[in-house]
Protein backbone atom coordinates (compact mmCIF):
# COMPACT_ATOMS: atom_id res chain seq x y z
CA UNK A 1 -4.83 3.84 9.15
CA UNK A 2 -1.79 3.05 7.69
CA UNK A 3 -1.32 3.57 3.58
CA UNK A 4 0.51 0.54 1.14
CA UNK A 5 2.08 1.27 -1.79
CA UNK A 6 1.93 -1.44 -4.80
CA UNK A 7 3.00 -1.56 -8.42
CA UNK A 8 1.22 -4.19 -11.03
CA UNK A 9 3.64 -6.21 -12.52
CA UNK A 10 1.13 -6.97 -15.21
CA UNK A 11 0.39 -2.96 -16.27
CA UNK A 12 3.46 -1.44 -14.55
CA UNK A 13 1.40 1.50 -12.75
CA UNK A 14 1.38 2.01 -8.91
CA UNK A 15 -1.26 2.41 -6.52
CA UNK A 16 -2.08 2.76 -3.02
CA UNK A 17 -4.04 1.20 -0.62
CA UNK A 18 -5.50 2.03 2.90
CA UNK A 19 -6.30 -0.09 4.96
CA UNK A 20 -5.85 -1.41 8.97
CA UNK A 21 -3.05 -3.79 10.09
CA UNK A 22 -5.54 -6.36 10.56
CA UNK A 23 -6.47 -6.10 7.00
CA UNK A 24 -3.25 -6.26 6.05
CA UNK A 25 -3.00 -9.70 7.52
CA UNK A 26 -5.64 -10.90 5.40
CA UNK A 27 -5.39 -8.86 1.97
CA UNK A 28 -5.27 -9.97 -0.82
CA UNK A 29 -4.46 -7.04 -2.91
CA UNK A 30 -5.73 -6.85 -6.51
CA UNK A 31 -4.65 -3.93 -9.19
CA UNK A 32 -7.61 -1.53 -9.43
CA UNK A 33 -6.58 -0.56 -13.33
CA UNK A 34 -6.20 -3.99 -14.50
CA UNK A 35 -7.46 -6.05 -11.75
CA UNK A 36 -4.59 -8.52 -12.03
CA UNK A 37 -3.62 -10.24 -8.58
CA UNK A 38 0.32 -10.31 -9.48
CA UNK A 39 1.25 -6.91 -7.39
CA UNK A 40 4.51 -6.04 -5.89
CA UNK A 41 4.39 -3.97 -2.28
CA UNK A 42 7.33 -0.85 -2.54
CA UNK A 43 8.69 0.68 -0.05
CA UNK A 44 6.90 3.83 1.21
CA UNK A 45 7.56 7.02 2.88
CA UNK A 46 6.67 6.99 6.23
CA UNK A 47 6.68 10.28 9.20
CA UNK A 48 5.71 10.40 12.38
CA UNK A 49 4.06 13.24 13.78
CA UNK A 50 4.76 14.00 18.05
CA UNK A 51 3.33 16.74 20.33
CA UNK A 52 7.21 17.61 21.77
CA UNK A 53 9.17 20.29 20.00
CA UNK A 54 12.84 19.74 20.30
């Protein structure tokens, strides 16, 4: 399942959240430190893992 990255604009800290696309969708993401509902979504790392060696 994919991970989201957030940061509270309220508090300021970041977090992250897993969950499937589908949740996504639906989400309604809420800061787990202050609880506050205004949260922004950064931009996250992101790999990709294959079974061919180049």
């Amino acid at each position: 399942m994919p991970s989201y990255a957030y940061v509270c604009k309220d508090c300021k800290k970041s977090f992250t959240v897993t969950m499937s696309l589908a949740d996504y969708e639906k989400a309604k993401v809420t800061c787990p430190s202050c609880k506050s509902k205004k949260v922004e979504q950064k931009p996250a790392t992101f790999f990709a893992v294959s079974a061919k060696k180049s």
